[in-house]
C-alpha atoms as a PDB file:
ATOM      1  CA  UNK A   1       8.231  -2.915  -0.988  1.00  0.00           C
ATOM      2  CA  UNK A   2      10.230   0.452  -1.306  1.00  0.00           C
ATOM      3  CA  UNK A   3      10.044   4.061  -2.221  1.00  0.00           C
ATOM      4  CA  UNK A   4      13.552   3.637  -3.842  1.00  0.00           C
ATOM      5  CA  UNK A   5      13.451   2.959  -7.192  1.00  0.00           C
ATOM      6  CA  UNK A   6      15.799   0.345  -9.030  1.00  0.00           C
ATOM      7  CA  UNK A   7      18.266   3.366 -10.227  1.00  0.00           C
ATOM      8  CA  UNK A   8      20.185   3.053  -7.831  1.00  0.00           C
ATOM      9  CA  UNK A   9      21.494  -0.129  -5.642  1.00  0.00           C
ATOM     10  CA  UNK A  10      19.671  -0.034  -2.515  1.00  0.00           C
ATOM     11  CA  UNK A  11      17.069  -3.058  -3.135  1.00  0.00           C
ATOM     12  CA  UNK A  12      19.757  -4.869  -4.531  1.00  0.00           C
ATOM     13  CA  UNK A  13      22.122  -3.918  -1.263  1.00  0.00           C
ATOM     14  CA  UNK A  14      19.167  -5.068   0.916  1.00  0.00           C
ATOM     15  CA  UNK A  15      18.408  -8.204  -0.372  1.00  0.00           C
ATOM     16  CA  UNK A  16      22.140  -8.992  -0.427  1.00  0.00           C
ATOM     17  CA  UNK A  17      21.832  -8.317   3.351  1.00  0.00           C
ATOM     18  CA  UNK A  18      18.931 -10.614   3.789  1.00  0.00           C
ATOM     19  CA  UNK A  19      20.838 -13.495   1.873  1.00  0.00           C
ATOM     20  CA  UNK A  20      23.799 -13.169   3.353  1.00  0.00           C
ATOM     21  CA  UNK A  21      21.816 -14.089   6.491  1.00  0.00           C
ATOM     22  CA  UNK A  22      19.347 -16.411   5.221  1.00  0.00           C
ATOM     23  CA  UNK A  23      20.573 -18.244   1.707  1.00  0.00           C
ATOM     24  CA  UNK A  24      17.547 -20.340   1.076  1.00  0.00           C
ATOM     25  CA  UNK A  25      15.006 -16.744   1.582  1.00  0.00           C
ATOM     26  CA  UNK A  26      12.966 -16.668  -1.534  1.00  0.00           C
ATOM     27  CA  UNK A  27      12.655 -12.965  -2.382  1.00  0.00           C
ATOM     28  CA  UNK A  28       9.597 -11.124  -4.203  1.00  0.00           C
ATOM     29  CA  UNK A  29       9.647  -7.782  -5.732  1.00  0.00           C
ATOM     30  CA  UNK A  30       6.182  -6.156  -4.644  1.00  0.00           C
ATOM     31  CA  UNK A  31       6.991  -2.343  -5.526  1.00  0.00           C
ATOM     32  CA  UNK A  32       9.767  -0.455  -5.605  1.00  0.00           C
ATOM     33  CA  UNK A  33       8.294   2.779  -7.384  1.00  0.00           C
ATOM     34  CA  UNK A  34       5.894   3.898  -4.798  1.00  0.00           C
ATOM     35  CA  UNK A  35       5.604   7.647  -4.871  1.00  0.00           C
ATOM     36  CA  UNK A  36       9.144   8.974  -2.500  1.00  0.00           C
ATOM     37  CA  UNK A  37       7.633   9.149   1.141  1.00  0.00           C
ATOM     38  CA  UNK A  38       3.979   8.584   0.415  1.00  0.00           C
ATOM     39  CA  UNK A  39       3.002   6.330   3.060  1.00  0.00           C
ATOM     40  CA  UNK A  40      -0.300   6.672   2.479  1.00  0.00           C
ATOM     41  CA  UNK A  41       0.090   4.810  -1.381  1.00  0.00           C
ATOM     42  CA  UNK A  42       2.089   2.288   0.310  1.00  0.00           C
ATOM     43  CA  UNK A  43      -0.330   1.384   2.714  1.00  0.00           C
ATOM     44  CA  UNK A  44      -3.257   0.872   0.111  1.00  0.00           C
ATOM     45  CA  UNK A  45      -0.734  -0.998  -2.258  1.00  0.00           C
ATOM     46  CA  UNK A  46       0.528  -3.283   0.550  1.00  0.00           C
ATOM     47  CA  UNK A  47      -3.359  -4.147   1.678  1.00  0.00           C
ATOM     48  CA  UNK A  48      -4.139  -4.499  -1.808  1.00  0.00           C
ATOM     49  CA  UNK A  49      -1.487  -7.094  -2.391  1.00  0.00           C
ATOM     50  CA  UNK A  50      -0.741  -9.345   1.010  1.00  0.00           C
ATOM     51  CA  UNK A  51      -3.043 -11.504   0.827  1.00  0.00           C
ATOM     52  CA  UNK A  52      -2.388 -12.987  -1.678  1.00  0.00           C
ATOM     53  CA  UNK A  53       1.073 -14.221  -0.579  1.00  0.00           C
ATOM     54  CA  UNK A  54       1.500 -17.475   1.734  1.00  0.00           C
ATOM     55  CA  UNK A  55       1.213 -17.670   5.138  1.00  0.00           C
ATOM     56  CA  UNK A  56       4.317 -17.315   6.998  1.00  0.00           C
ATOM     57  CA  UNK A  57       5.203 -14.215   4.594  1.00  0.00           C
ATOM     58  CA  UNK A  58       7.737 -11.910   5.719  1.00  0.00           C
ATOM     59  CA  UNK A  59       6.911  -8.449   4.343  1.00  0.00           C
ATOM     60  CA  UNK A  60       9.290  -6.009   4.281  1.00  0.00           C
ATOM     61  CA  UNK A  61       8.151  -2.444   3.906  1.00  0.00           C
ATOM     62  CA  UNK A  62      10.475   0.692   3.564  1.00  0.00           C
ATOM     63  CA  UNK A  63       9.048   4.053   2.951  1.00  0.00           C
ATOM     64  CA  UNK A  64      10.619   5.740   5.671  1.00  0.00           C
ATOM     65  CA  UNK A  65      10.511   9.423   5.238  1.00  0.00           C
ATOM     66  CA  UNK A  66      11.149   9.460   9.219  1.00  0.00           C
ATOM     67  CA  UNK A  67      14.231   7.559   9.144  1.00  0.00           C
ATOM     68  CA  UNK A  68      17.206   8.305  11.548  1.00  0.00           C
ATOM     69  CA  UNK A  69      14.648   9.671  14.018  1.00  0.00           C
ATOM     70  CA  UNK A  70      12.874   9.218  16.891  1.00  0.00           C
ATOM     71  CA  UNK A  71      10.042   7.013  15.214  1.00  0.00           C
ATOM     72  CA  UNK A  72      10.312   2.979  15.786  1.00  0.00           C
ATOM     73  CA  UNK A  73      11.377  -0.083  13.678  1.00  0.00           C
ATOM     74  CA  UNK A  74       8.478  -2.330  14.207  1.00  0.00           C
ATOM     75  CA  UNK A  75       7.572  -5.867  13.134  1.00  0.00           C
ATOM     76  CA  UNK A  76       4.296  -7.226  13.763  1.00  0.00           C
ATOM     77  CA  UNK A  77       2.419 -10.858  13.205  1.00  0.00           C
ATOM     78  CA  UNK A  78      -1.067 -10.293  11.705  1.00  0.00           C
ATOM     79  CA  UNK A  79      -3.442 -13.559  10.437  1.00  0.00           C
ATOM     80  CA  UNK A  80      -0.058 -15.486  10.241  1.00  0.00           C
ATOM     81  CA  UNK A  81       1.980 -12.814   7.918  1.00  0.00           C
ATOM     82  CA  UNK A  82       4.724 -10.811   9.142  1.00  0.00           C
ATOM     83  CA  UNK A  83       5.369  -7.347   8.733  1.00  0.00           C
ATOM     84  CA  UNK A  84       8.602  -5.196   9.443  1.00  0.00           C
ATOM     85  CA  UNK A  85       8.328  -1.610   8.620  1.00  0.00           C
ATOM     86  CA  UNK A  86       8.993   1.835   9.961  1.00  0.00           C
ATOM     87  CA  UNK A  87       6.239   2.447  12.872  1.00  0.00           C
ATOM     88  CA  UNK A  88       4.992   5.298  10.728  1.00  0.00           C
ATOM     89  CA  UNK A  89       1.453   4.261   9.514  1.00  0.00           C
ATOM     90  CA  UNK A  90       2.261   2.130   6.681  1.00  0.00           C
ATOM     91  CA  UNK A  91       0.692  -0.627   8.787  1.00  0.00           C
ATOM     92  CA  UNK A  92      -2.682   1.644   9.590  1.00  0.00           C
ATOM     93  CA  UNK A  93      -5.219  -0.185   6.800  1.00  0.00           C
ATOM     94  CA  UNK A  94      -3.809  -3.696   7.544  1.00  0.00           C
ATOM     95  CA  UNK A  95      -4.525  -3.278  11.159  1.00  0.00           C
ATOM     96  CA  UNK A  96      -7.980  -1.932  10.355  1.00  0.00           C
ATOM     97  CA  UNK A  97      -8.824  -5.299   8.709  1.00  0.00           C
ATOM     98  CA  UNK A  98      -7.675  -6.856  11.536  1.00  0.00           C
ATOM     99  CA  UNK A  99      -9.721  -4.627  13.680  1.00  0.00           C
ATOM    100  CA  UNK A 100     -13.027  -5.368  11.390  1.00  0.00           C
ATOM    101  CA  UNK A 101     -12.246  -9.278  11.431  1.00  0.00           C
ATOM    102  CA  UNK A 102     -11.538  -9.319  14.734  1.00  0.00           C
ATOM    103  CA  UNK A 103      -7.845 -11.010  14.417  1.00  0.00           C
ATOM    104  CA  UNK A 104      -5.208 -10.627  16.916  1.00  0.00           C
ATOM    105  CA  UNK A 105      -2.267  -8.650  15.977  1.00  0.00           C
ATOM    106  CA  UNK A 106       1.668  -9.054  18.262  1.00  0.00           C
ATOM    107  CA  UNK A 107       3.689  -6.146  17.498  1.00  0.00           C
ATOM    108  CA  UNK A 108       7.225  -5.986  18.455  1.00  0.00           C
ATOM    109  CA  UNK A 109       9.810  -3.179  18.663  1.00  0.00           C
ATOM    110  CA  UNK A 110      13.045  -4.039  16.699  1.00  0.00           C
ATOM    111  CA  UNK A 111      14.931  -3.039  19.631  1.00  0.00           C
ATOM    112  CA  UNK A 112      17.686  -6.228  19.964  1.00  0.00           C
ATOM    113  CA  UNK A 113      20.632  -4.950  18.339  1.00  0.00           C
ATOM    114  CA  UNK A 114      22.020  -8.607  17.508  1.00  0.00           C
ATOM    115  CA  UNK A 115      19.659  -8.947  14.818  1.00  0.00           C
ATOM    116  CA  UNK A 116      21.216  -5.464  13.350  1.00  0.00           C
ATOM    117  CA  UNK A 117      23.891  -4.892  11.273  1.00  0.00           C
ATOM    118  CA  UNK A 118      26.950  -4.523  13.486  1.00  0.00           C
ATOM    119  CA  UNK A 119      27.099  -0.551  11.595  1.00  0.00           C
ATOM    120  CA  UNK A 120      23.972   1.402  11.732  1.00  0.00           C
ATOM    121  CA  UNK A 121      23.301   4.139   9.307  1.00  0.00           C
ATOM    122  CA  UNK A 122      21.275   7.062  10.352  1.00  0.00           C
ATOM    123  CA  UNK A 123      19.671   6.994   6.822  1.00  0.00           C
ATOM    124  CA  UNK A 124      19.660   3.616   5.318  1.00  0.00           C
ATOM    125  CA  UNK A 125      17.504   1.437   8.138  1.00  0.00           C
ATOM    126  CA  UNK A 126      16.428  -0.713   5.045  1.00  0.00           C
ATOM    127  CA  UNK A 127      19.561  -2.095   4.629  1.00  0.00           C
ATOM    128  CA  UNK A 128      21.057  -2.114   8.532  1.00  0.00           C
ATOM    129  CA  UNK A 129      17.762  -3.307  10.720  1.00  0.00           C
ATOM    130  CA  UNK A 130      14.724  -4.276   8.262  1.00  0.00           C
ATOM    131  CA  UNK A 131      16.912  -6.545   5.862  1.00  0.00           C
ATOM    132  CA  UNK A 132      18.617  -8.375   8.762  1.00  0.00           C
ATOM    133  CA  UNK A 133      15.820  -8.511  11.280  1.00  0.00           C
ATOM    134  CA  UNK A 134      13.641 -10.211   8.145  1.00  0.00           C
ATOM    135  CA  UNK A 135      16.324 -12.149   7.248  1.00  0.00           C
ATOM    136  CA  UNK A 136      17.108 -13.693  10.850  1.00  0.00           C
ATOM    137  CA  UNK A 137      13.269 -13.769  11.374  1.00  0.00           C
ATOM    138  CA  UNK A 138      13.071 -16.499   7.896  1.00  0.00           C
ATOM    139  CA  UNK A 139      16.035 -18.558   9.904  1.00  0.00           C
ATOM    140  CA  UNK A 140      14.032 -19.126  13.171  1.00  0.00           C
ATOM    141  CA  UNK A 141      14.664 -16.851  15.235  1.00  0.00           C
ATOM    142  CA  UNK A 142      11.113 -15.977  17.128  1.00  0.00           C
ATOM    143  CA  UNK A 143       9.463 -12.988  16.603  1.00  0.00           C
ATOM    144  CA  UNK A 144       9.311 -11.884  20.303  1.00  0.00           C
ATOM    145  CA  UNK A 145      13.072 -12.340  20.394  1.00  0.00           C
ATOM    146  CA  UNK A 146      13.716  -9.510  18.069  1.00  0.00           C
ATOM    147  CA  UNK A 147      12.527  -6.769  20.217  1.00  0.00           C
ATOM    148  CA  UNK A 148       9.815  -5.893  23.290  1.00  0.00           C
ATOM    149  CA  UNK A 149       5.911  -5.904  22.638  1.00  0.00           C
ATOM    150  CA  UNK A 150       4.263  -2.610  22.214  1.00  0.00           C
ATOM    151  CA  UNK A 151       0.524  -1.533  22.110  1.00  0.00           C
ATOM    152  CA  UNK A 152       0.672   1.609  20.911  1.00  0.00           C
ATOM    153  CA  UNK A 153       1.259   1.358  17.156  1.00  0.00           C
ATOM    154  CA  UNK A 154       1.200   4.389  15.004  1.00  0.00           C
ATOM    155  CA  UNK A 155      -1.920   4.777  12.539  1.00  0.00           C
ATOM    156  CA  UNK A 156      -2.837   7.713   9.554  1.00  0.00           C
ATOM    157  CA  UNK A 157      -6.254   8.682   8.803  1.00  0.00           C
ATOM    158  CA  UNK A 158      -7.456   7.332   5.577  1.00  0.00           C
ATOM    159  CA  UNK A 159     -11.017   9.582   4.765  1.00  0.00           C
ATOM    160  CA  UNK A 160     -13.472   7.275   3.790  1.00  0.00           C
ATOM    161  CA  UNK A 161     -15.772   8.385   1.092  1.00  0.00           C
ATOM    162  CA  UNK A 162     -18.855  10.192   2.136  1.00  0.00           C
ATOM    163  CA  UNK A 163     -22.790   9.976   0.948  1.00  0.00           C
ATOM    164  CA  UNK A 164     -23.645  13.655  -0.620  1.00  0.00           C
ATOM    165  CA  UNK A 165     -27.418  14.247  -1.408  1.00  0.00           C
ATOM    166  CA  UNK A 166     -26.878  13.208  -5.224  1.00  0.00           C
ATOM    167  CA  UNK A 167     -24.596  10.175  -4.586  1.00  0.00           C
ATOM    168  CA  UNK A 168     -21.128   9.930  -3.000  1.00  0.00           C
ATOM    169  CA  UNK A 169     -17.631  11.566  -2.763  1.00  0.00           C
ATOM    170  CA  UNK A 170     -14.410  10.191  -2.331  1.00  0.00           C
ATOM    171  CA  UNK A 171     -10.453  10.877  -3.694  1.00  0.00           C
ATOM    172  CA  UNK A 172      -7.811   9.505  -5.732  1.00  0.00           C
ATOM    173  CA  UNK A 173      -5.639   7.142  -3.461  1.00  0.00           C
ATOM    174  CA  UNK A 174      -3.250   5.434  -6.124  1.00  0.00           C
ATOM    175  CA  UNK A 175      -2.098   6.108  -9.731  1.00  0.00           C
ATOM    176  CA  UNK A 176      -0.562   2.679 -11.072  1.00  0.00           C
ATOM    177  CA  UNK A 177       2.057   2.463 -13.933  1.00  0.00           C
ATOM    178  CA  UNK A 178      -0.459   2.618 -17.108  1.00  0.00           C
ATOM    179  CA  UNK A 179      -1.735   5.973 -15.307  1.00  0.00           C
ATOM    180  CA  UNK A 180      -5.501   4.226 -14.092  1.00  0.00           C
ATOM    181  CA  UNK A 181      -6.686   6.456 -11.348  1.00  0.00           C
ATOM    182  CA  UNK A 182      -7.545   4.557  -8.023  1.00  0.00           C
ATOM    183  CA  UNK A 183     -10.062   5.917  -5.798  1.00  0.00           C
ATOM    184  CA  UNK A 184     -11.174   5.076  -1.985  1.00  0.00           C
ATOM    185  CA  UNK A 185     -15.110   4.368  -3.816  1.00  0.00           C
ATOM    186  CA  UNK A 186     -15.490   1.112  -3.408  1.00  0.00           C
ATOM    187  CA  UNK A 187     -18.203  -1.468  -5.487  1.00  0.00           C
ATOM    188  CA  UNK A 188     -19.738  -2.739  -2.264  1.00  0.00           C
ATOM    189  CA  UNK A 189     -20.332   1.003  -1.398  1.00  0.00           C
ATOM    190  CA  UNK A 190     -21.616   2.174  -4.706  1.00  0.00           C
ATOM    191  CA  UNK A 191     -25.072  -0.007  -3.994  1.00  0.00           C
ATOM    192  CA  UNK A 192     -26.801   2.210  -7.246  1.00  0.00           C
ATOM    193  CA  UNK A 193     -24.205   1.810  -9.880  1.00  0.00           C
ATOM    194  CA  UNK A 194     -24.939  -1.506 -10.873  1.00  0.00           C
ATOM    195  CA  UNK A 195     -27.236  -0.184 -13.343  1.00  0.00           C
ATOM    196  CA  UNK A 196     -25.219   2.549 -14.660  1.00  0.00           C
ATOM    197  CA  UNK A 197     -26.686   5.170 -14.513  1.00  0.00           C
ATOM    198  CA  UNK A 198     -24.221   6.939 -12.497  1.00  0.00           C
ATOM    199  CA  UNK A 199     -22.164  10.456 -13.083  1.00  0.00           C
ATOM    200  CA  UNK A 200     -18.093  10.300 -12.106  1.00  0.00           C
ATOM    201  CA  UNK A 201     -16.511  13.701 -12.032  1.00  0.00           C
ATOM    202  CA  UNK A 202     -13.058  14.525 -11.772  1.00  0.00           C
ATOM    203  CA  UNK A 203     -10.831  16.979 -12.230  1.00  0.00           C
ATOM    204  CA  UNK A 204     -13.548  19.244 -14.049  1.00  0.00           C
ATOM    205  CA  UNK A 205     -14.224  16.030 -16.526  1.00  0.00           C
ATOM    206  CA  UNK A 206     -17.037  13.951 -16.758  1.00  0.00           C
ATOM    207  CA  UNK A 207     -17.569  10.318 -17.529  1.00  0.00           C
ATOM    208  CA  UNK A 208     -21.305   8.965 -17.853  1.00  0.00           C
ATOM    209  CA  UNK A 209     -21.415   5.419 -16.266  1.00  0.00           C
ATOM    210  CA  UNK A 210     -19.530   2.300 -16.256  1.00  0.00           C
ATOM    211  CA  UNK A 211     -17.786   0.096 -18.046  1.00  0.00           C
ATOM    212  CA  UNK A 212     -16.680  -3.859 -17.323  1.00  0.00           C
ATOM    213  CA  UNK A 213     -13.675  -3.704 -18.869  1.00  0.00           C
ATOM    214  CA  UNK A 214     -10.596  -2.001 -20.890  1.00  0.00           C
ATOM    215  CA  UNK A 215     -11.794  -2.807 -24.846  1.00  0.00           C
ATOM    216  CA  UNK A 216     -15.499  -2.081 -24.108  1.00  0.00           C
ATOM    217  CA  UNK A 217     -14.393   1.637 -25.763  1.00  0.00           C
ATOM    218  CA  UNK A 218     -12.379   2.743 -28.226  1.00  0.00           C
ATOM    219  CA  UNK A 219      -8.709   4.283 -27.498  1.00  0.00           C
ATOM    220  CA  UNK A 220      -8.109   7.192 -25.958  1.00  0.00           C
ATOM    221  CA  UNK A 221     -11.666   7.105 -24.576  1.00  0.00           C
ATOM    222  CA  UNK A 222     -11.948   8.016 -20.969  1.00  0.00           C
ATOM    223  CA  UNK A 223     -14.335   5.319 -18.886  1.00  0.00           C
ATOM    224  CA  UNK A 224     -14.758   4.579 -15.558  1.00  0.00           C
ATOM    225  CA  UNK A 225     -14.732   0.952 -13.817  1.00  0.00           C
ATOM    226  CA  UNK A 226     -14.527  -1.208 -10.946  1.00  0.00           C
ATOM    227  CA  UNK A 227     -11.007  -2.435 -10.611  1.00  0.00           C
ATOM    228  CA  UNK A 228      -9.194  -5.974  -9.484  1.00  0.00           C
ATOM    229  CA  UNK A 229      -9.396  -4.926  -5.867  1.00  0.00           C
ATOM    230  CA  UNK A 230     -12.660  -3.839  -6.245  1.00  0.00           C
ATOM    231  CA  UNK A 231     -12.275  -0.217  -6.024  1.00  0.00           C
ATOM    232  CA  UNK A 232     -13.307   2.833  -8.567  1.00  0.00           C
ATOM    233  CA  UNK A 233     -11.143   3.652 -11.116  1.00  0.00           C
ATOM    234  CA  UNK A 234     -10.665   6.259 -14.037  1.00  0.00           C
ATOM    235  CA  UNK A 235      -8.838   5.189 -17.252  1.00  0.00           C
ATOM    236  CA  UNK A 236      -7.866   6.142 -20.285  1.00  0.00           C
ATOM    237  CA  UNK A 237      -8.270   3.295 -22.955  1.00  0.00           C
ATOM    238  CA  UNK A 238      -4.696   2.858 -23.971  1.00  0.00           C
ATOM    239  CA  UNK A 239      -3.581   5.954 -22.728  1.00  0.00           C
ATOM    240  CA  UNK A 240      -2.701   7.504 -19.648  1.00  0.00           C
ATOM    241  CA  UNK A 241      -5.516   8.917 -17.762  1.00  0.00           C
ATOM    242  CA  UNK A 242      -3.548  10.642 -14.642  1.00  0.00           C
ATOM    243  CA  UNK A 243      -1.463  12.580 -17.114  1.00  0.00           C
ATOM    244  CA  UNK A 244      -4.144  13.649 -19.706  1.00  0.00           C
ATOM    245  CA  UNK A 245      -6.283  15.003 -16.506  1.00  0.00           C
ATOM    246  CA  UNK A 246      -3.641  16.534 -14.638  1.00  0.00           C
ATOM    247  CA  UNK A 247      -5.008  14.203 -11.204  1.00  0.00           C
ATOM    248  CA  UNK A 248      -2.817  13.707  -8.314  1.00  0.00           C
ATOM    249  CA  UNK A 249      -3.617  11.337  -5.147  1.00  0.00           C
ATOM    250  CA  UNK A 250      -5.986  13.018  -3.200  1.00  0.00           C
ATOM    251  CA  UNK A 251      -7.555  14.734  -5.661  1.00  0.00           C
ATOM    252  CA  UNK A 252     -11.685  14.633  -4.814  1.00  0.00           C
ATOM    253  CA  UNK A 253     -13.617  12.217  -7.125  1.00  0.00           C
ATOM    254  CA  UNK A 254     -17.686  12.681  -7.304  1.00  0.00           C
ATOM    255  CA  UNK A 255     -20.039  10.316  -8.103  1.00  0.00           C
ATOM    256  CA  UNK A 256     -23.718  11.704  -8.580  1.00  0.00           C
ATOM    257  CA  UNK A 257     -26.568   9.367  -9.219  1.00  0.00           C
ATOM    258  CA  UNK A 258     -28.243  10.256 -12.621  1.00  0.00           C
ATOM    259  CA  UNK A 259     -32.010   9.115 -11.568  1.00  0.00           C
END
């Protein structure tokens, strides 16, 4: 998963990398149009999407808006899944479910130089330390031989929604390709709004209850559901509901409770 896009070659230049090192890797396409730098939309699409992959997953992570610095490459084993990533965060809501589940995580600095490319570019780590340190990891190589345990792993603050006196408040974490609106409200959290009546606001615009799904309203209708992953979202039906409302991740959402 990237920040970079498919105009130009870099995914394609990294997983050359990784097959030049490991022929038989079978490689998946998570995301490559995550907004440039925003780790914070990379960390909710990457916990939204792991676990659904094997154990024994390598996954690769690049949104590196710290690259060339002083910040660590990282990999780390978590409930049998491997990650390798910038030490920047992107890791922070993974690690939180292993927190909450009690699951031991090993996390390595990528500090062997071996598994590197023999060239290191200040600004393309993707391609000169993730891709080859992923690629020897899917050979054999062990995961403590890449680099030296740390303990101290880098973690963002993701604000959890909060109970008002008329219901909750949270904010837009994700926009996805058809322009749905994501937000950090979760089903499980919204105890009341099984019955509907509920109030979303956002961006100045209303929306009176819930829907199950897409067709229940006509097009261009805006509604408001719970999503796949079980969180909150705004839509437009067959439109595109981030554009027509002018919303932008982190944008406050409001849900008021209507009796």
């Amino acid at each position: 998963m990237t920040d970079f896009g498919i105009k130009d070659g870099n995914v394609g230049v990294m997983k050359g990398v990784m097959l030049g090192i490991c022929d038989s890797a079978k490689i998946v396409d998570l995301s490559h149009s995550i907004s440039p730098q925003n780790i914070r939309e990379a960390a909710f699409v990457l916990e939204k999407s792991w676990g659904y992959f094997p154990a024994g997953t390598i996954h690769v992570i690049v949104v590196d808006p710290g690259v060339g610095t002083g910040r660590r490459p990282i990999a780390a084993l978590i409930d049998g899944h491997y990650f390798i990533c910038p030490d920047n965060g992107v890791l922070t809501m993974v690690y939180d479910r292993a927190d909450r589940t009690k699951t031991h995580i090993e996390i390595i600095e990528l500090n062997q130089k071996r598994y590197w490319l023999p060239v290191v570019s200040h600004v393309f780590h993707g391609r000169d330390i993730f891709s080859p340190s992923a690629a020897h990891l899917a050979n054999g190589v062990k995961l403590q031989q890449l680099g030296s345990v740390i303990t101290d792993p880098q973690r963002i603050d993701f604000p959890n929604p909060v109970t008002t006196q008329t219901g909750w408040k949270g904010e837009v974490v994700h926009i996805d390709h058809f322009g749905n609106i994501a937000t950090n409200l979760r089903e499980e959290e919204l105890i009341d709004s099984s019955n509907h009546r509920i109030l979303i606001k956002l961006n100045d615009n209303e929306i009176n209850g819930l829907v199950k799904t897409f067709g229940d309203r006509p097009p261009g209708e805006l509604i408001a559901l719970f999503g796949s992953t079980g969180n909150l979202i705004v839509s437009e039906v067959n439109g595109n509901a981030a554009m027509r409302l002018g919303t932008r991740i982190g944008d406050v959402v409001e849900v008021k409770k209507l009796d």
